[in-house]
Every structure is written in C-alpha cells, then in structure tokens.
N, C-alpha and C. Protein backbone atom coordinates (compact mmCIF):
# COMPACT_ATOMS: atom_id res chain seq x y z
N UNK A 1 -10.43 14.30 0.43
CA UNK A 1 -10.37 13.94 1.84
C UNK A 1 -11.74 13.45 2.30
N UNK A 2 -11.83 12.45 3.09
CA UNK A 2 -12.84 11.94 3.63
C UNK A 2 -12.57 11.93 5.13
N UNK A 3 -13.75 12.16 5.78
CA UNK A 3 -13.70 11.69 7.36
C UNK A 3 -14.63 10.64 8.12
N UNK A 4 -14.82 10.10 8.53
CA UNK A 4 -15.58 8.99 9.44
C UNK A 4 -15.73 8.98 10.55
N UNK A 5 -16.62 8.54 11.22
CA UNK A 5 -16.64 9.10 12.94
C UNK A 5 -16.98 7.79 13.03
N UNK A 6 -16.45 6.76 14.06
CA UNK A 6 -16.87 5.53 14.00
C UNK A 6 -16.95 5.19 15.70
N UNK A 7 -17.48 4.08 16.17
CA UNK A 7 -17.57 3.33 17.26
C UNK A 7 -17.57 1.87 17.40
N UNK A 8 -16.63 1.67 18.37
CA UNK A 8 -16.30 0.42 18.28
C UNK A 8 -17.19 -0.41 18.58
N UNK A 9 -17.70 -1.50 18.42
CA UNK A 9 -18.96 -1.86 18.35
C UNK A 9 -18.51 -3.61 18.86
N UNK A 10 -17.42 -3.90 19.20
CA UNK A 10 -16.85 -4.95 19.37
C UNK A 10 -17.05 -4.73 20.62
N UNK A 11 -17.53 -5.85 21.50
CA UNK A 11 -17.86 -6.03 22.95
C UNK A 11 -16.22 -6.06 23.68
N UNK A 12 -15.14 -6.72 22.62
CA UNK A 12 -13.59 -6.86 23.47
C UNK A 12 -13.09 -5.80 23.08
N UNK A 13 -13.82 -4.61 22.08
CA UNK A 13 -12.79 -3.51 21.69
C UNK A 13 -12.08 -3.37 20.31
N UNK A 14 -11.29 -3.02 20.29
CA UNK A 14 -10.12 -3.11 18.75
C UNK A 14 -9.02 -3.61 18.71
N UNK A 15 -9.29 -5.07 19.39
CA UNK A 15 -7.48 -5.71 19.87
C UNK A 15 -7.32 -6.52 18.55
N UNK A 16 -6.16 -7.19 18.82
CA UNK A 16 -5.41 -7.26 18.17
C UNK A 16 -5.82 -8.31 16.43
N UNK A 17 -6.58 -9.21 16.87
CA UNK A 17 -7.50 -9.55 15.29
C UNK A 17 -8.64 -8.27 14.33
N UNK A 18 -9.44 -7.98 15.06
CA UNK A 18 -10.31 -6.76 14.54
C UNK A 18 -8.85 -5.49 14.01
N UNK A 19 -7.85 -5.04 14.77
CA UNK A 19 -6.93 -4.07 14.08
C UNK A 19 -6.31 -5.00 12.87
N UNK A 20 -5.70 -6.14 13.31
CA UNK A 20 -5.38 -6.69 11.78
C UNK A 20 -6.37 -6.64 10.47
N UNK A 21 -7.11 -7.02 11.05
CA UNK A 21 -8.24 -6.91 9.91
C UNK A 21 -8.57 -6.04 9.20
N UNK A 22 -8.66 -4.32 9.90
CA UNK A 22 -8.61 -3.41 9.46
C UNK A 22 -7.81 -2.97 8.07
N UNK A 23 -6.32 -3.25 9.40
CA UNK A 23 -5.29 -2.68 8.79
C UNK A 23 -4.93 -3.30 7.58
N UNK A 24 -5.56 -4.89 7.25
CA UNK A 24 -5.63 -5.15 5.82
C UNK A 24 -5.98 -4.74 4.86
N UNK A 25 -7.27 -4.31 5.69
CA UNK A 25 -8.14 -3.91 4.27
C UNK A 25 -7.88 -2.51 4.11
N UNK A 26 -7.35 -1.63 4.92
CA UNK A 26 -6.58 -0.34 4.58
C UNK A 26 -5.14 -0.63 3.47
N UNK A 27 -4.33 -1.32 4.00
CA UNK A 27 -3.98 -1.29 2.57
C UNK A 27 -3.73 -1.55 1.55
N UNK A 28 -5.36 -2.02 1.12
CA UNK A 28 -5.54 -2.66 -0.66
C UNK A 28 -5.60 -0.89 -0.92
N UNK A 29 -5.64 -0.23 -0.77
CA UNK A 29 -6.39 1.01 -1.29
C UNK A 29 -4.86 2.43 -0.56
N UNK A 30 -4.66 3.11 -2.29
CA UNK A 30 -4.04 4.00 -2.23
C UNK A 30 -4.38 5.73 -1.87
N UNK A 31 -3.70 5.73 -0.29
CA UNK A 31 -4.43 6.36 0.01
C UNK A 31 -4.12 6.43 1.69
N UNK A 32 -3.74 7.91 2.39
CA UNK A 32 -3.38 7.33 4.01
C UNK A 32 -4.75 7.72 4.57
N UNK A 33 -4.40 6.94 5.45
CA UNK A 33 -5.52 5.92 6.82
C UNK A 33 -4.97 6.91 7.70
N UNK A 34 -5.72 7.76 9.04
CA UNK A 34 -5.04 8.22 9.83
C UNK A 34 -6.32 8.22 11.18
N UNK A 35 -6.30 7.05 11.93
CA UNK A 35 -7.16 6.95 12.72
C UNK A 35 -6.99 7.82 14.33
N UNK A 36 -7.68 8.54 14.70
CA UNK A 36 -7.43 9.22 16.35
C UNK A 36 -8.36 8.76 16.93
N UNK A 37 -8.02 8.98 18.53
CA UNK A 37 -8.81 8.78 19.79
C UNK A 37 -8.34 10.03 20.39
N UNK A 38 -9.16 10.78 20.76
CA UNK A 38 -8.68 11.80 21.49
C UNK A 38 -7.54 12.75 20.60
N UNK A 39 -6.27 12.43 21.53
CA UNK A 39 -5.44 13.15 21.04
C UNK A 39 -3.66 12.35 20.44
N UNK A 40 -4.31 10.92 20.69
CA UNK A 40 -3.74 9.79 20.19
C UNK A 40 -3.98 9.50 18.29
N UNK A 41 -2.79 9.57 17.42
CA UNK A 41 -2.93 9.66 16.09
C UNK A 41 -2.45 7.57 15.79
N UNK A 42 -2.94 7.06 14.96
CA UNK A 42 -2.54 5.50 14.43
C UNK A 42 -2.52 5.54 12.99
N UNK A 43 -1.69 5.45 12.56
CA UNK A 43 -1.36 5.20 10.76
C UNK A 43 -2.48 4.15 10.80
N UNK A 44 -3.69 3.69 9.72
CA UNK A 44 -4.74 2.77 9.85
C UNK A 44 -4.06 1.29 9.34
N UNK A 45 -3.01 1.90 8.62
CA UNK A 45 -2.46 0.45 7.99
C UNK A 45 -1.56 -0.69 8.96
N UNK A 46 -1.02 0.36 10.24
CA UNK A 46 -0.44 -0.29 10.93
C UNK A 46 -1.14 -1.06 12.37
N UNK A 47 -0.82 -2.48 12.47
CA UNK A 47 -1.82 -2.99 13.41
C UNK A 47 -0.80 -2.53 14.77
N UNK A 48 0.25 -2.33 14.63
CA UNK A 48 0.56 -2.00 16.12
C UNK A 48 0.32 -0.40 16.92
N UNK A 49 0.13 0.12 15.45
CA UNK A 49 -0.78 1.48 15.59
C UNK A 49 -1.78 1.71 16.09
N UNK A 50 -2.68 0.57 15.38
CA UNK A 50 -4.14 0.69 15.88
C UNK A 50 -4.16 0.24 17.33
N UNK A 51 -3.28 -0.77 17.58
CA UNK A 51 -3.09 -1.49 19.19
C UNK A 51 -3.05 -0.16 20.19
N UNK A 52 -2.23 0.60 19.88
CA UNK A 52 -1.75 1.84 20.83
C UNK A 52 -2.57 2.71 20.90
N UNK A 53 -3.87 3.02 20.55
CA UNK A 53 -5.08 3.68 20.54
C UNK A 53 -5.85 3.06 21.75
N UNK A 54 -5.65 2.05 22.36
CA UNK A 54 -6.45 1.46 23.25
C UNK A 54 -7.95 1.49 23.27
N UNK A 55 -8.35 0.98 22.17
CA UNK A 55 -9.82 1.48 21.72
C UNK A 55 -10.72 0.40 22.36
N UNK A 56 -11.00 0.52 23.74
CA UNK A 56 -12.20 -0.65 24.10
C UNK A 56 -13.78 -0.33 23.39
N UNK A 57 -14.74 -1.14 23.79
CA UNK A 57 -15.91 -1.04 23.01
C UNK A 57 -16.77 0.15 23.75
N UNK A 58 -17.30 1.19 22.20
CA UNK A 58 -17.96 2.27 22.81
C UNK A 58 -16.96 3.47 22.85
N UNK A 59 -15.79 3.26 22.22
CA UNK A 59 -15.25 4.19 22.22
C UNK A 59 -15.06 4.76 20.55
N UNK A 60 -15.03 6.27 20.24
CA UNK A 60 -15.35 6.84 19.34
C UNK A 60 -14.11 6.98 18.94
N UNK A 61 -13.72 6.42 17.38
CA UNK A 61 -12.78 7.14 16.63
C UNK A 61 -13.12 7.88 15.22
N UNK A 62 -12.08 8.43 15.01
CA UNK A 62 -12.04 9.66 13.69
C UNK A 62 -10.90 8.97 12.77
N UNK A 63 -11.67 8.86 11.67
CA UNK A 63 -10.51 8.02 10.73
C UNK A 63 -10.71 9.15 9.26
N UNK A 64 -9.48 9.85 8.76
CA UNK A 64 -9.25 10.87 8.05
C UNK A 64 -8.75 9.62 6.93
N UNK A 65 -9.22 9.83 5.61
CA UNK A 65 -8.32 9.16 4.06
C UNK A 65 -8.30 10.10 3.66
N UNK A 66 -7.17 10.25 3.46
CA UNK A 66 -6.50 10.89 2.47
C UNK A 66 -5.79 10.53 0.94
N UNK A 67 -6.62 10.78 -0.05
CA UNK A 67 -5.58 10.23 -1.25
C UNK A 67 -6.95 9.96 -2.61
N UNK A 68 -6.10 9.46 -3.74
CA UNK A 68 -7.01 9.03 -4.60
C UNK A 68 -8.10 8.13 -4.55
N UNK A 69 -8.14 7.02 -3.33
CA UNK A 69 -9.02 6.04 -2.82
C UNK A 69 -9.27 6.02 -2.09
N UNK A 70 -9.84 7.05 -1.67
CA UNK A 70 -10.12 7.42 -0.28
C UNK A 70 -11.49 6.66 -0.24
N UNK A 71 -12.15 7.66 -1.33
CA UNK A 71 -14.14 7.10 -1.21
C UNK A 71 -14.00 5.61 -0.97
N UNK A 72 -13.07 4.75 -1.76
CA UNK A 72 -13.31 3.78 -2.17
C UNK A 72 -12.94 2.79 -0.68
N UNK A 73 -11.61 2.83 -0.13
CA UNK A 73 -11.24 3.09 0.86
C UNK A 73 -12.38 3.15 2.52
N UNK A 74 -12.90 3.51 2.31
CA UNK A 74 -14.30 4.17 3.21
C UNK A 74 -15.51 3.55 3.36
N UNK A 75 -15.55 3.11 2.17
CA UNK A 75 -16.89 1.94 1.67
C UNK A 75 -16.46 0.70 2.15
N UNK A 76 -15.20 0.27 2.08
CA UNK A 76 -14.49 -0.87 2.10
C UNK A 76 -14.49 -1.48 4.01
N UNK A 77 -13.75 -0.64 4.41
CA UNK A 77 -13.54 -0.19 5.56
C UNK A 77 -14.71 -0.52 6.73
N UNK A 78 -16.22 0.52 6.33
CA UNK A 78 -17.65 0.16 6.62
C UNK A 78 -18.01 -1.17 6.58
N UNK A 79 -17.89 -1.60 5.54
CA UNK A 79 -18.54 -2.80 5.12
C UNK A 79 -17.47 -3.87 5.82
N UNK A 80 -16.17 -4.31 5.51
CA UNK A 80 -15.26 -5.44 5.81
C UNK A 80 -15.59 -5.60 7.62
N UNK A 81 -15.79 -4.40 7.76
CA UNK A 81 -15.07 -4.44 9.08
C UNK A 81 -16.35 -3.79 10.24
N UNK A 82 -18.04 -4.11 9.45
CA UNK A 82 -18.24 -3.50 10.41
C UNK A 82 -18.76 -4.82 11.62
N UNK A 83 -18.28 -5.57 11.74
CA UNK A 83 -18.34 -6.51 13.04
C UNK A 83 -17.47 -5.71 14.16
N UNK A 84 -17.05 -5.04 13.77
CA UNK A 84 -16.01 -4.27 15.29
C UNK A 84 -16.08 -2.83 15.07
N UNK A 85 -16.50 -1.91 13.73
CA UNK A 85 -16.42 -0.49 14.32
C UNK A 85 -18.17 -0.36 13.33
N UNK A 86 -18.73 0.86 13.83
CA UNK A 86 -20.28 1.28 13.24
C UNK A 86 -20.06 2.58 12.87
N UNK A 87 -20.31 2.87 11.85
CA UNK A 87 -20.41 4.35 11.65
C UNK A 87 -21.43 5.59 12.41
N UNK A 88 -20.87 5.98 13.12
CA UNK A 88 -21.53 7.26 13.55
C UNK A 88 -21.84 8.45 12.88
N UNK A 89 -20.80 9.43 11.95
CA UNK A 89 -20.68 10.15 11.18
C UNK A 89 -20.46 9.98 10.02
N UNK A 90 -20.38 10.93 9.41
CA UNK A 90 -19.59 11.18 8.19
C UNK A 90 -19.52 12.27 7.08
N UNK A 91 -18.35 12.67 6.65
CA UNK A 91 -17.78 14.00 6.57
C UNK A 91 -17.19 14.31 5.28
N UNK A 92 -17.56 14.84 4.32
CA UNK A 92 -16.82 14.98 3.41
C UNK A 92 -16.62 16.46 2.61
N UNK A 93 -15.83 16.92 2.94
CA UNK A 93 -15.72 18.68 2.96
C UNK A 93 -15.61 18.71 0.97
C-alpha cells in the first residue's frame, strides 16, 4: 500500500482534461487508485470520478494504491501528471 498527499497545482483545478489524463495513466498499472477529498472517495481510473471530487486549485487530495504496482503506479502518477497535482506527502506504512 502506498499513500500520497497531493495538491492541485492547476490554476483551473482537476477538470475535466488534467482528470483524463490522470485517469490514463492510472490505468497502465495493476493496481486500485482510490483518490479522496474530504469525505468524498473517486476510483483514480475513472474520469467521471475524479470530476465529482470537485477539486479546484489548492485543494488537497489523498490518493491510496493499492496492489502489485502500486510503487510503480506513484512514480508515474508524480511525474505524468505533475502539471496539475504536487506532492505534498508521502506515506508508505
């Protein structure tokens, strides 16, 4: 299990190109994506998931992998995508 503490770093937020984007690169990699805001849960792979999080910029999410590719998953994730989220944390029990 891995955890991530991230911030959106996108001046428009996490709409609807930046979640596609994500949710691509979530799933090359075996392994669930489970992004929150609060008390709001988004499967990472799904972009209409990530839509329903209403994540404008500056707002903090928690993204849990779970699975065999998780690490790998995580690295991927950071790097593809960090034009819209920045890592704040990170957690690996």
């Amino acid at each position: 299990m891995k955890e991530l503490k991230v911030k959106v770093s996108n001046r428009n937020g996490l709409h609807a190109r930046p979640s596609a984007h994500f949710a691509s690169v979530a799933k090359k990699f075996d392994c669930r994506i489970s992004v929150t805001k609060g008390d709001r849960a988004a499967d990472g792979k799904s972009i209409m998931g990530l839509l329903t999080l209403a994540a404008s910029y500056g707002t903090v999410l928690n993204i849990c992998l779970v699975g065999p590719e998780s690490e790998q998953a995580s690295l991927a994730l950071l790097e593809d995508c960090k034009e819209h989220i920045a890592l704040v944390a990170q957690d690996s029990p």
